[in-house]
PDB file of N, CA and C in Angstrom:
ATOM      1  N   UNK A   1      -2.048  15.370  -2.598  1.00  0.00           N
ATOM      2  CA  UNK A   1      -2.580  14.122  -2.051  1.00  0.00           C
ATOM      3  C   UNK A   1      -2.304  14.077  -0.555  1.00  0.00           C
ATOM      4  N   UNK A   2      -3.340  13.711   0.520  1.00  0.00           N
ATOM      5  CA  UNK A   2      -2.836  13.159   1.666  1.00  0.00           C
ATOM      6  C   UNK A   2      -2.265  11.982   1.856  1.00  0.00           C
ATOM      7  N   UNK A   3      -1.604  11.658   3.371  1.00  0.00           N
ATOM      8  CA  UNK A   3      -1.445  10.736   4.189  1.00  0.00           C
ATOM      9  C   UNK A   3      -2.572   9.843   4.482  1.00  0.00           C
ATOM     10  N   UNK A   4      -2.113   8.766   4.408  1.00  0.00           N
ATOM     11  CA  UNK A   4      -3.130   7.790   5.530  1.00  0.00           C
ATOM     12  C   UNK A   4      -2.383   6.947   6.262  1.00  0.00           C
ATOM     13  N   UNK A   5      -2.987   6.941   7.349  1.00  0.00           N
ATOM     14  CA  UNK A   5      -1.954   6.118   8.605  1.00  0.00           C
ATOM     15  C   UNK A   5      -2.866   5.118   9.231  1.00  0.00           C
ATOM     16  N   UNK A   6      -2.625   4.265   9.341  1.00  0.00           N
ATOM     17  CA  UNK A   6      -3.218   3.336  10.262  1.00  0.00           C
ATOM     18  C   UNK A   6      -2.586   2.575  11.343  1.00  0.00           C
ATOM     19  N   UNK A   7      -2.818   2.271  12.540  1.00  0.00           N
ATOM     20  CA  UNK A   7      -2.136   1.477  12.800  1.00  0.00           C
ATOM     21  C   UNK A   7      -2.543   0.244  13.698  1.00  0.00           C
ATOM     22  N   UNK A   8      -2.113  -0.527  13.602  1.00  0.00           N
ATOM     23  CA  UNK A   8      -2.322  -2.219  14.286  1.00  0.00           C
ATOM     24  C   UNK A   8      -1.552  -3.097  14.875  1.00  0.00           C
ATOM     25  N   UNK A   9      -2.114  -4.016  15.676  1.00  0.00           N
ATOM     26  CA  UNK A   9      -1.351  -4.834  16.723  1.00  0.00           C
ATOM     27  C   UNK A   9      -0.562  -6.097  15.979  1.00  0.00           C
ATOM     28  N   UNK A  10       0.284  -6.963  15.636  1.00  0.00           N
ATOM     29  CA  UNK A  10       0.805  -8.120  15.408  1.00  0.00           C
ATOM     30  C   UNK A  10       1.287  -8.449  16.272  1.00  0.00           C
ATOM     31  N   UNK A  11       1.174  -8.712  17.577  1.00  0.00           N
ATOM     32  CA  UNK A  11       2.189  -9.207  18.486  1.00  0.00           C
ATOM     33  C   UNK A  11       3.604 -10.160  18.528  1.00  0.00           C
ATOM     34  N   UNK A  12       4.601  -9.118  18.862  1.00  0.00           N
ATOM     35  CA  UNK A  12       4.821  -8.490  19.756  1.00  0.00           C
ATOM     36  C   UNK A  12       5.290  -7.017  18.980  1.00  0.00           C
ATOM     37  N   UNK A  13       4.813  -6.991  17.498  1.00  0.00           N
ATOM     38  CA  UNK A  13       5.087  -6.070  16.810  1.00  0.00           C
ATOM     39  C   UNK A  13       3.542  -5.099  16.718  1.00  0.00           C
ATOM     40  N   UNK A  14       4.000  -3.654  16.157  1.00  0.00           N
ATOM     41  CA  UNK A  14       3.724  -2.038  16.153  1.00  0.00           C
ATOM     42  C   UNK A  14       3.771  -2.380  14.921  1.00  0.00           C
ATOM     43  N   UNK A  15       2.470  -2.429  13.939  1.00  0.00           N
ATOM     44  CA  UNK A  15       2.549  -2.214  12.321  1.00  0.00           C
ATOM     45  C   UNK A  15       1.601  -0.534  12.015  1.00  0.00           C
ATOM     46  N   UNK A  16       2.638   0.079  11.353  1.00  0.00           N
ATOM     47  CA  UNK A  16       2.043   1.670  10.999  1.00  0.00           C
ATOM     48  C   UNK A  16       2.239   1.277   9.826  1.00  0.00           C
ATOM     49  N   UNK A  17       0.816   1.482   8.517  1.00  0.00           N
ATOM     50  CA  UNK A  17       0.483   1.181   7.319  1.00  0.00           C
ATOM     51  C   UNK A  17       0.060   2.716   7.034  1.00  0.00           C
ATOM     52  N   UNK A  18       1.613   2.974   6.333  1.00  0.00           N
ATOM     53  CA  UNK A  18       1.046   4.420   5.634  1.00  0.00           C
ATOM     54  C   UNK A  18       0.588   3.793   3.998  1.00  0.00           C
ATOM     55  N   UNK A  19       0.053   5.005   3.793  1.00  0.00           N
ATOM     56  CA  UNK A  19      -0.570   5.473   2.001  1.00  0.00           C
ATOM     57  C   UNK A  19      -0.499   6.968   1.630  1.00  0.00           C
ATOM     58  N   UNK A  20      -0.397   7.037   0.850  1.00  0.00           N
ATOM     59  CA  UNK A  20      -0.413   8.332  -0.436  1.00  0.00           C
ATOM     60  C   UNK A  20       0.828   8.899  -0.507  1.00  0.00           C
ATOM     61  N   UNK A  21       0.995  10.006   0.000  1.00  0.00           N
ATOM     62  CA  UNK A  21       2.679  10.441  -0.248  1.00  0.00           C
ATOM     63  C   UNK A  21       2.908  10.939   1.002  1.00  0.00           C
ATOM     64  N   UNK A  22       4.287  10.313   0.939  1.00  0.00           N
ATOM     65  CA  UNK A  22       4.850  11.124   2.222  1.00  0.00           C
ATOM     66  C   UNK A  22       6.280  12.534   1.858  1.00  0.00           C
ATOM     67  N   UNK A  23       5.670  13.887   2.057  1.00  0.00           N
ATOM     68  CA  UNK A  23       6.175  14.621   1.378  1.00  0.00           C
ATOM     69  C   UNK A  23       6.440  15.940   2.638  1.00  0.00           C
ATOM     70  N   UNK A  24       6.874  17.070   1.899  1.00  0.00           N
ATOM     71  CA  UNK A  24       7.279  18.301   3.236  1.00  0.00           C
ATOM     72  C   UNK A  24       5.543  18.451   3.319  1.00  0.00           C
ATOM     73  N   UNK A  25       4.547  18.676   2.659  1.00  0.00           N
ATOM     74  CA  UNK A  25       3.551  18.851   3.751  1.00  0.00           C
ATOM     75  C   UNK A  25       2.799  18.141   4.563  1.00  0.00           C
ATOM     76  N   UNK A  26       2.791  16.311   4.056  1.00  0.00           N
ATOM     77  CA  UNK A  26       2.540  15.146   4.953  1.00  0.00           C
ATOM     78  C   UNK A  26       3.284  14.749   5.962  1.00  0.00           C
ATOM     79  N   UNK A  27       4.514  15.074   6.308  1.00  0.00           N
ATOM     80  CA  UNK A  27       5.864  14.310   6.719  1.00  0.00           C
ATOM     81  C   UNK A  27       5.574  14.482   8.249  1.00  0.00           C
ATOM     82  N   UNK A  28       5.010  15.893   8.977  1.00  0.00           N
ATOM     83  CA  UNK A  28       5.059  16.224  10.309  1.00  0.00           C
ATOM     84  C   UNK A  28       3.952  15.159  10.687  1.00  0.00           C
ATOM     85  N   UNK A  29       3.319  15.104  10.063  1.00  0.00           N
ATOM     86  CA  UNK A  29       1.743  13.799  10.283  1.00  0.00           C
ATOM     87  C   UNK A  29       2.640  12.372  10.569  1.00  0.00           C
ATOM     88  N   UNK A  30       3.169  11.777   9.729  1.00  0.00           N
ATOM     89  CA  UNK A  30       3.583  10.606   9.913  1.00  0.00           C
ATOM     90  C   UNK A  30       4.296  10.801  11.310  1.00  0.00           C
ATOM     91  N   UNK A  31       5.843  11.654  11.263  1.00  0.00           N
ATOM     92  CA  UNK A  31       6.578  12.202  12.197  1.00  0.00           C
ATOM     93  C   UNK A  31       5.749  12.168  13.220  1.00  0.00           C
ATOM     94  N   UNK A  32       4.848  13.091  13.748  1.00  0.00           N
ATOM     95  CA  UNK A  32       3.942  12.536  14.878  1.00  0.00           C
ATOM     96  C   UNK A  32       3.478  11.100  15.638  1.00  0.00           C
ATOM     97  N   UNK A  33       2.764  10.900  14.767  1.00  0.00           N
ATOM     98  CA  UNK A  33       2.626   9.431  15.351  1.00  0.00           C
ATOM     99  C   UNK A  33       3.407   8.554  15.514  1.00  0.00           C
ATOM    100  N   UNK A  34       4.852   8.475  14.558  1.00  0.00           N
ATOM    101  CA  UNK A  34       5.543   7.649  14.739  1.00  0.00           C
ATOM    102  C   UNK A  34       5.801   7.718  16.158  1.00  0.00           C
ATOM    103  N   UNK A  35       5.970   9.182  16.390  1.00  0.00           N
ATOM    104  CA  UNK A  35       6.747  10.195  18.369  1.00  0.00           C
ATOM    105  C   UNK A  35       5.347   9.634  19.007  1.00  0.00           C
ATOM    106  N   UNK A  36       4.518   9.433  19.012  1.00  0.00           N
ATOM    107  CA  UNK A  36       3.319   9.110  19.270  1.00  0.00           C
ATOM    108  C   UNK A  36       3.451   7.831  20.365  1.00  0.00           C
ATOM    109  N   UNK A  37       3.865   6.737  19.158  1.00  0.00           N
ATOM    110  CA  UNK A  37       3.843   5.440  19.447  1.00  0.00           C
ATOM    111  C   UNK A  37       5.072   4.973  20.449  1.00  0.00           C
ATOM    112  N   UNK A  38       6.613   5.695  19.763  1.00  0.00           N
ATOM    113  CA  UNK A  38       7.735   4.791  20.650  1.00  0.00           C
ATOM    114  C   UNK A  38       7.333   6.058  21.931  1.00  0.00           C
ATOM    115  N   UNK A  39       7.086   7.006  22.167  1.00  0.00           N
ATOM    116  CA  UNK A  39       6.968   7.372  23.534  1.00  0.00           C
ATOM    117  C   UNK A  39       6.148   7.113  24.042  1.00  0.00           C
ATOM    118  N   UNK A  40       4.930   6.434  23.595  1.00  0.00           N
ATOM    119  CA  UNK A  40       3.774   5.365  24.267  1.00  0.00           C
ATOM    120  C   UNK A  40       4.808   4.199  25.008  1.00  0.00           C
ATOM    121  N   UNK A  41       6.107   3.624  23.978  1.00  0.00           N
ATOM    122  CA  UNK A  41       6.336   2.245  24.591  1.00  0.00           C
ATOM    123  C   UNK A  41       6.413   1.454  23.631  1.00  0.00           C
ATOM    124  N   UNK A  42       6.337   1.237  22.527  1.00  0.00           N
ATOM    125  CA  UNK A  42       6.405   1.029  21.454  1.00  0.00           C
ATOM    126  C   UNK A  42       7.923   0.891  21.168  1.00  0.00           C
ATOM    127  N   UNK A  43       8.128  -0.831  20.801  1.00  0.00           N
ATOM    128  CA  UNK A  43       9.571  -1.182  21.056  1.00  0.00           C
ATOM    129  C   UNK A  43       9.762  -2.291  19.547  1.00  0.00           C
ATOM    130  N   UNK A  44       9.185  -2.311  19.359  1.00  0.00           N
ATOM    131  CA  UNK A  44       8.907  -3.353  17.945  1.00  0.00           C
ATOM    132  C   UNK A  44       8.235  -2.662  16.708  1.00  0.00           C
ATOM    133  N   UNK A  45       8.416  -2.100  15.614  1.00  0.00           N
ATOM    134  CA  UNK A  45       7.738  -1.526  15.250  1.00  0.00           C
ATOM    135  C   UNK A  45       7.709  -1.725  13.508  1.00  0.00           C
ATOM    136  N   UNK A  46       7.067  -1.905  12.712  1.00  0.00           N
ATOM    137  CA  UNK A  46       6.923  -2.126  11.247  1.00  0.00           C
ATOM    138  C   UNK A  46       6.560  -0.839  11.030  1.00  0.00           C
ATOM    139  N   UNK A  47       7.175  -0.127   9.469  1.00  0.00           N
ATOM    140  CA  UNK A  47       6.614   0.952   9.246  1.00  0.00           C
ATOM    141  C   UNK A  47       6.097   0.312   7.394  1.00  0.00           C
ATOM    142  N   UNK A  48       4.745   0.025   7.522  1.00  0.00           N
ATOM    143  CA  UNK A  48       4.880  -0.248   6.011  1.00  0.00           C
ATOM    144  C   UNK A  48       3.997   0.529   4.622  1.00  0.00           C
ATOM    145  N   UNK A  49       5.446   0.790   3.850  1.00  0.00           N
ATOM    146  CA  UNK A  49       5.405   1.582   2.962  1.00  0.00           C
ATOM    147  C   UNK A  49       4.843   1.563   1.577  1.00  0.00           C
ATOM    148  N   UNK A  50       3.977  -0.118   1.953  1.00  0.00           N
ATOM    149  CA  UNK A  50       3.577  -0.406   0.356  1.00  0.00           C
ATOM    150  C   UNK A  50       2.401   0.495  -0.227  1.00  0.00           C
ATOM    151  N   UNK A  51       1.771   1.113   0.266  1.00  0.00           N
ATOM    152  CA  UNK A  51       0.653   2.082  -0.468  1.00  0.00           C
ATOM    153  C   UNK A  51       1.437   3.482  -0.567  1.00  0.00           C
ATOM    154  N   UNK A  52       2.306   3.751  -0.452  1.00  0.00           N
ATOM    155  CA  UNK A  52       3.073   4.725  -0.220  1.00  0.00           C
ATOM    156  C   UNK A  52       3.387   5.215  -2.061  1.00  0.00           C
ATOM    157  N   UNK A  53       2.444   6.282  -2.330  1.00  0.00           N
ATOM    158  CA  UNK A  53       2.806   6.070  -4.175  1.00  0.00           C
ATOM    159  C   UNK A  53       4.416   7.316  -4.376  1.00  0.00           C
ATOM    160  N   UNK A  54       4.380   8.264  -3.243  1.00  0.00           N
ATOM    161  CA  UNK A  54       5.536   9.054  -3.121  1.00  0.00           C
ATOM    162  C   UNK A  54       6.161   9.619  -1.967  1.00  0.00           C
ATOM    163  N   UNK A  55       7.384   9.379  -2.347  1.00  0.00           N
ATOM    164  CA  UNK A  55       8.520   9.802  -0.661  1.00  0.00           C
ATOM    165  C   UNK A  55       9.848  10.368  -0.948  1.00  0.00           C
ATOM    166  N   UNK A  56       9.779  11.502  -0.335  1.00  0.00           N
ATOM    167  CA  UNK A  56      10.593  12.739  -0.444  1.00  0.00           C
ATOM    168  C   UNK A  56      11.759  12.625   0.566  1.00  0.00           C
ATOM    169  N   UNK A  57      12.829  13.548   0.449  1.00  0.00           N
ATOM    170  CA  UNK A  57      13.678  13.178   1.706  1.00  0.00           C
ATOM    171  C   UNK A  57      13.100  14.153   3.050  1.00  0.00           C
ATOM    172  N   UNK A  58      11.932  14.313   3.006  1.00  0.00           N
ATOM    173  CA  UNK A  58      11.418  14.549   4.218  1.00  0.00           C
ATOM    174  C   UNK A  58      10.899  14.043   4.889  1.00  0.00           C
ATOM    175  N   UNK A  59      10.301  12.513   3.968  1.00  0.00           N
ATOM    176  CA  UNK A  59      10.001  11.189   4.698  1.00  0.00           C
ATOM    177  C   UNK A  59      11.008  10.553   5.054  1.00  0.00           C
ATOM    178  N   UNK A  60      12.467  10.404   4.328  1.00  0.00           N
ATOM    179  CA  UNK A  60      13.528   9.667   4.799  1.00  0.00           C
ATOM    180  C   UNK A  60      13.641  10.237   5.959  1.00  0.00           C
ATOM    181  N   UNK A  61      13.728  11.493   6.374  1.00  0.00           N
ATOM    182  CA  UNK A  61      14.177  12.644   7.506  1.00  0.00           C
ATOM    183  C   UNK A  61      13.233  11.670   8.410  1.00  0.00           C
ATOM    184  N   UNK A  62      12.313  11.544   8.772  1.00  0.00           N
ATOM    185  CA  UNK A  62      11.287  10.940   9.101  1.00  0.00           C
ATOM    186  C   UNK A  62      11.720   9.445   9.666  1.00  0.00           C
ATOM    187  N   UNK A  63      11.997   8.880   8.781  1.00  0.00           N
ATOM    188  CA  UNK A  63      12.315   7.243   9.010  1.00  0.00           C
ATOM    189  C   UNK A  63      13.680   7.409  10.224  1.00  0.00           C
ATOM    190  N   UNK A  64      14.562   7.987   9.102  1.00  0.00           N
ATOM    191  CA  UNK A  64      15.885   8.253  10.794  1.00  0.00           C
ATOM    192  C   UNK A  64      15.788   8.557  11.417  1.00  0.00           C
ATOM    193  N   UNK A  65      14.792   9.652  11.979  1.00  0.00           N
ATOM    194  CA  UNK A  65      14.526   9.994  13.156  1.00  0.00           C
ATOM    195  C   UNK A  65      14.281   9.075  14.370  1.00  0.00           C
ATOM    196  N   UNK A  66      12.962   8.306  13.884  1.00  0.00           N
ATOM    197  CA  UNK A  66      12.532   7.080  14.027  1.00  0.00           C
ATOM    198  C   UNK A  66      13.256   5.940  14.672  1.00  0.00           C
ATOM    199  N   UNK A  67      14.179   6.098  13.583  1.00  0.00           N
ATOM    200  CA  UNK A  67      15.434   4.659  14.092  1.00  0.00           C
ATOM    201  C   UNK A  67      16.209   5.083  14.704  1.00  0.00           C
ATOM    202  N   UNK A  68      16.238   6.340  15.098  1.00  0.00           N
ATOM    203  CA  UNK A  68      17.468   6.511  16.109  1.00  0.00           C
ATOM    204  C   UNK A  68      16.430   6.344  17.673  1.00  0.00           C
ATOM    205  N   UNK A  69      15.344   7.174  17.523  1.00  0.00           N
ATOM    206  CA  UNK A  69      14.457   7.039  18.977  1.00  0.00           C
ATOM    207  C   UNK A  69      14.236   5.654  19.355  1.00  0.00           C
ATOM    208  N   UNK A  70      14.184   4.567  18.124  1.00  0.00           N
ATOM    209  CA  UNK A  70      13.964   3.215  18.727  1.00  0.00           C
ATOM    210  C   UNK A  70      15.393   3.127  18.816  1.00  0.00           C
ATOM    211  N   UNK A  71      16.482   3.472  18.195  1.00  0.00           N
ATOM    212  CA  UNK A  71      17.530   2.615  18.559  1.00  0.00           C
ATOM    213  C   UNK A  71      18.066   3.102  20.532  1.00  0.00           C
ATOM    214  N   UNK A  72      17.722   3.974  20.631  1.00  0.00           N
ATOM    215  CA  UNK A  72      17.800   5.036  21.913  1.00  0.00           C
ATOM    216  C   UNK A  72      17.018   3.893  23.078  1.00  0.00           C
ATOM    217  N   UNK A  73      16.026   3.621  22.709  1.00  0.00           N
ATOM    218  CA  UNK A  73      14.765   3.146  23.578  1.00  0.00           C
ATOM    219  C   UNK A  73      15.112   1.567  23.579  1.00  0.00           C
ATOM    220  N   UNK A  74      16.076   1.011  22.900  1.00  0.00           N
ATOM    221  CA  UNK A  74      16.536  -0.213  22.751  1.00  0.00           C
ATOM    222  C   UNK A  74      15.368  -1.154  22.379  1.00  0.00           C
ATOM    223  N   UNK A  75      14.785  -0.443  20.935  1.00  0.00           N
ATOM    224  CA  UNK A  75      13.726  -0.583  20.024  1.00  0.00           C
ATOM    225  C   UNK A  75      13.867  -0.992  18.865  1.00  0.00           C
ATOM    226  N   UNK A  76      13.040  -1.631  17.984  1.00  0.00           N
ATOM    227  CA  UNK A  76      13.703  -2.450  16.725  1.00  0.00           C
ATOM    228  C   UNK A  76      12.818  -1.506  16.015  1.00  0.00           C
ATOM    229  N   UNK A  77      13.166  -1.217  14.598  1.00  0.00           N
ATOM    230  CA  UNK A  77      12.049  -0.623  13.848  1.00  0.00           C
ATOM    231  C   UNK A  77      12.449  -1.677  11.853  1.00  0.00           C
ATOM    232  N   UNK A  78      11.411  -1.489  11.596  1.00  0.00           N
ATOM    233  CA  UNK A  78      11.712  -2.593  10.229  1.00  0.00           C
ATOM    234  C   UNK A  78      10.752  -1.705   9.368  1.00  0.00           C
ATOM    235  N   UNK A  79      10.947  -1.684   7.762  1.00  0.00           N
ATOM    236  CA  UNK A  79      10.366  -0.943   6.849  1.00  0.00           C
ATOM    237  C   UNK A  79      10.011  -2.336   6.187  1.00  0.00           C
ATOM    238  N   UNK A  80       8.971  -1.954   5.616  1.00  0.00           N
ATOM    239  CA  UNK A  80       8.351  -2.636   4.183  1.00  0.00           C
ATOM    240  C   UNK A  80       8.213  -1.855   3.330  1.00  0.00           C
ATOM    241  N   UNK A  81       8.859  -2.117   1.852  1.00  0.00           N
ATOM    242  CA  UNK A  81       8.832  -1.158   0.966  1.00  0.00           C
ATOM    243  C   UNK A  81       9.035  -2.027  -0.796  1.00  0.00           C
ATOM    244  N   UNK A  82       7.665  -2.064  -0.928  1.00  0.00           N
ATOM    245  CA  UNK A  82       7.714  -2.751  -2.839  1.00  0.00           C
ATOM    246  C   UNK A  82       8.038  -1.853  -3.758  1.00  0.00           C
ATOM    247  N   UNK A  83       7.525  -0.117  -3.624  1.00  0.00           N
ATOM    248  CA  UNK A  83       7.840   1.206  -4.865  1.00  0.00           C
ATOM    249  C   UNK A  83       9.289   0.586  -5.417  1.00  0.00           C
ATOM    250  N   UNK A  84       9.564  -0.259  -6.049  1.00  0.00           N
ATOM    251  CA  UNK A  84      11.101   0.624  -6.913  1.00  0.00           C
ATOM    252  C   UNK A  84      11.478   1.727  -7.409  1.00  0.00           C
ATOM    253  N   UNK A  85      10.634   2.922  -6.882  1.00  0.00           N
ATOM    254  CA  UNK A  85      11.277   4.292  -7.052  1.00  0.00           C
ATOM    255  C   UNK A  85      11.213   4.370  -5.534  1.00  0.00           C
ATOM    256  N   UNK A  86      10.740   3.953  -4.836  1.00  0.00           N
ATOM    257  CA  UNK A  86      10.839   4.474  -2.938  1.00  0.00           C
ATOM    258  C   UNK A  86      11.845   3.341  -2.898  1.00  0.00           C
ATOM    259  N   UNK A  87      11.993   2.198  -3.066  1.00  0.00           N
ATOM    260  CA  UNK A  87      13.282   1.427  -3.021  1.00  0.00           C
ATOM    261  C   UNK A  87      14.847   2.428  -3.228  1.00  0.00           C
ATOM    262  N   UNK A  88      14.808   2.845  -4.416  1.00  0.00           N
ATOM    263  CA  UNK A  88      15.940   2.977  -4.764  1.00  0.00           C
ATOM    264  C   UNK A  88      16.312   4.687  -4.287  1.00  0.00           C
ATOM    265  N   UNK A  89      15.494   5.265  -3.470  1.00  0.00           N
ATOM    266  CA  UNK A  89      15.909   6.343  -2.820  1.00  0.00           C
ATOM    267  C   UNK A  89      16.475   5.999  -1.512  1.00  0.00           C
ATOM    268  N   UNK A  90      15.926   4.296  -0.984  1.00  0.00           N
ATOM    269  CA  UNK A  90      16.738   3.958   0.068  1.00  0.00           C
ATOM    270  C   UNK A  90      18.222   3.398   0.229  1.00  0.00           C
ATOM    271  N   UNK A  91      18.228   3.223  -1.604  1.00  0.00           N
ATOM    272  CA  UNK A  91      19.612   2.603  -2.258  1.00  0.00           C
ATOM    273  C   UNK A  91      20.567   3.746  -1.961  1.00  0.00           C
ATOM    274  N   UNK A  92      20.210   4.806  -2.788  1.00  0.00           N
ATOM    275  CA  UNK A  92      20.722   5.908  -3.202  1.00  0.00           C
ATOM    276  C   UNK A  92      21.437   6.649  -1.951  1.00  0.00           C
ATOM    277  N   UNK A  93      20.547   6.704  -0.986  1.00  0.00           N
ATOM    278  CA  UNK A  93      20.900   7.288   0.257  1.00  0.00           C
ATOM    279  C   UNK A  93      21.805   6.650   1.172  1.00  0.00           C
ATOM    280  N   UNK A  94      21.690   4.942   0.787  1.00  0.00           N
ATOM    281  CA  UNK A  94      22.570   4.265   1.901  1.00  0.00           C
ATOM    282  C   UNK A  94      21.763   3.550   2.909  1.00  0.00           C
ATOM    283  N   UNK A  95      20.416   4.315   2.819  1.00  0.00           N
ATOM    284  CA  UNK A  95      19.868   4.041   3.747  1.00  0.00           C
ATOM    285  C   UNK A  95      19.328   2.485   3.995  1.00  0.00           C
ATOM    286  N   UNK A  96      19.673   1.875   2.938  1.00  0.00           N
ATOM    287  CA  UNK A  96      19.153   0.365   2.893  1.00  0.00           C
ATOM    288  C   UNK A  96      19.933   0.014   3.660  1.00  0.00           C
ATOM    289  N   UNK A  97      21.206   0.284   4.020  1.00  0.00           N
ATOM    290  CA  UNK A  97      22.309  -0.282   4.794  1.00  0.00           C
ATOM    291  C   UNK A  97      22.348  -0.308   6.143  1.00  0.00           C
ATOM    292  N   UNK A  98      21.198   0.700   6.489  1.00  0.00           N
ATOM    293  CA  UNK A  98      21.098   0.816   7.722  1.00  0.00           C
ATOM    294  C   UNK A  98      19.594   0.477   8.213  1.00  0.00           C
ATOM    295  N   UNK A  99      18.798   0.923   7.288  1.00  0.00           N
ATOM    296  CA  UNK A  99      17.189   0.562   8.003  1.00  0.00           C
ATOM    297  C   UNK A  99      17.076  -1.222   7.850  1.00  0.00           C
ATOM    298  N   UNK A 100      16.130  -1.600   7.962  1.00  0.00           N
ATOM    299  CA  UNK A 100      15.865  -2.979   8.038  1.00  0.00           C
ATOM    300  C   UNK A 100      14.483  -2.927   6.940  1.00  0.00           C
ATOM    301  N   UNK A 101      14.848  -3.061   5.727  1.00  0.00           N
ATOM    302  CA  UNK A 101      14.044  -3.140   4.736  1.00  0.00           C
ATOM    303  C   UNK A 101      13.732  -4.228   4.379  1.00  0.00           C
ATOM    304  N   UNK A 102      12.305  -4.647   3.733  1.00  0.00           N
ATOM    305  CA  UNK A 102      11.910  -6.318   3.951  1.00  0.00           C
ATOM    306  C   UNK A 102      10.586  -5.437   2.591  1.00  0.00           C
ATOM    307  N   UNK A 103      10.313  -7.178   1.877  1.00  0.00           N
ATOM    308  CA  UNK A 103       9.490  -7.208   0.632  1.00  0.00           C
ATOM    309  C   UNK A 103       8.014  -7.120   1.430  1.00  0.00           C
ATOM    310  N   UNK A 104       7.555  -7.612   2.412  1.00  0.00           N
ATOM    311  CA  UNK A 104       6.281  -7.499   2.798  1.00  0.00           C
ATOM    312  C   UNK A 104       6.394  -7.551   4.504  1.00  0.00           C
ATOM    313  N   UNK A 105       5.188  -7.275   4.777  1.00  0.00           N
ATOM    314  CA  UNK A 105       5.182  -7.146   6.413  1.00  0.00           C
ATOM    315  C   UNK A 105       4.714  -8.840   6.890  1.00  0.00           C
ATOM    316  N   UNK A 106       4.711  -9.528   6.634  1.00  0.00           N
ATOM    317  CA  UNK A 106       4.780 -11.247   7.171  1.00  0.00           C
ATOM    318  C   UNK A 106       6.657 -11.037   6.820  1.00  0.00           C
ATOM    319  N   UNK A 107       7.398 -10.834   6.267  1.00  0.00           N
ATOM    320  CA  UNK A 107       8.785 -10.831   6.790  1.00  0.00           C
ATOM    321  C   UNK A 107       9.292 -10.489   7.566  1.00  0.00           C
ATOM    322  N   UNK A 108       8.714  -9.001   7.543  1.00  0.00           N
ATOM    323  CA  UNK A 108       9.277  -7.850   8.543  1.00  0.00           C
ATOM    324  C   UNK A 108       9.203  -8.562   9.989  1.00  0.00           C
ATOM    325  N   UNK A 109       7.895  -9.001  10.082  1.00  0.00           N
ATOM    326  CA  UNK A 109       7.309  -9.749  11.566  1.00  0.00           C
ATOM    327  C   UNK A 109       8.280 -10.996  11.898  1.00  0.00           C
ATOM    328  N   UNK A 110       8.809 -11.837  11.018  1.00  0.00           N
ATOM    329  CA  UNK A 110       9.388 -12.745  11.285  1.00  0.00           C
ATOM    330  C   UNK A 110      11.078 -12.591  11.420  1.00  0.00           C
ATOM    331  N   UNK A 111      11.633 -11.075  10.899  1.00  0.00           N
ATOM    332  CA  UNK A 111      13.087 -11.156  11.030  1.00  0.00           C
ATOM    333  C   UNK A 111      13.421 -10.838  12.044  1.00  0.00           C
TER     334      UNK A 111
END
């Protein structure tokens, strides 16, 4: 299955609406654009994961990357994520503890 990426304005937020799986042969695709956007300037950013039917730890690899370049750039980055199997790989990892995970992107925008 591919990637699909989209992305759109919410001001003063960066919403990237992936779909299908994010896996070792989709992952450099997302990875790109994400490098895409915060080295555009891109300081606010939603990554949302609800069409997302599978995610590997090469997408997590992906997400930290991410949050460290915004945290670098003195950049916010926020996930949306409904999968309770992509949920609980963010459990599993810890990573809930550190990303900024939210039930839908009207939250994400408002936290």
């Amino acid at each position: 299955m591919d990637i699909q990426i989209e992305h759109r304005t919410a001001d003063p937020w960066d919403v990237l609406d992936v779909g299908g799986e994010v896996d070792l042969s989709t992952a450099p695709t997302l990875r790109a654009r994400l490098e895409q956007l915060i080295d555009g300037g891109t300081r606010r950013l939603v990554v949302n994961l609800e069409p997302v039917t599978f995610m590997d730890s090469s997408g997590l690899s992906v997400l930290v990357s991410a949050f460290k370049a915004m945290r670098e750039a003195d950049g916010r980055i926020a996930v949306v994520c409904t999968n309770p199997a992509i949920s609980k790989i963010f459990t599993i990892t810890g990573l809930d503890r550190v990303l900024a995970i939210h039930p839908s992107v009207d939250e994400a925008l408002s936290a």
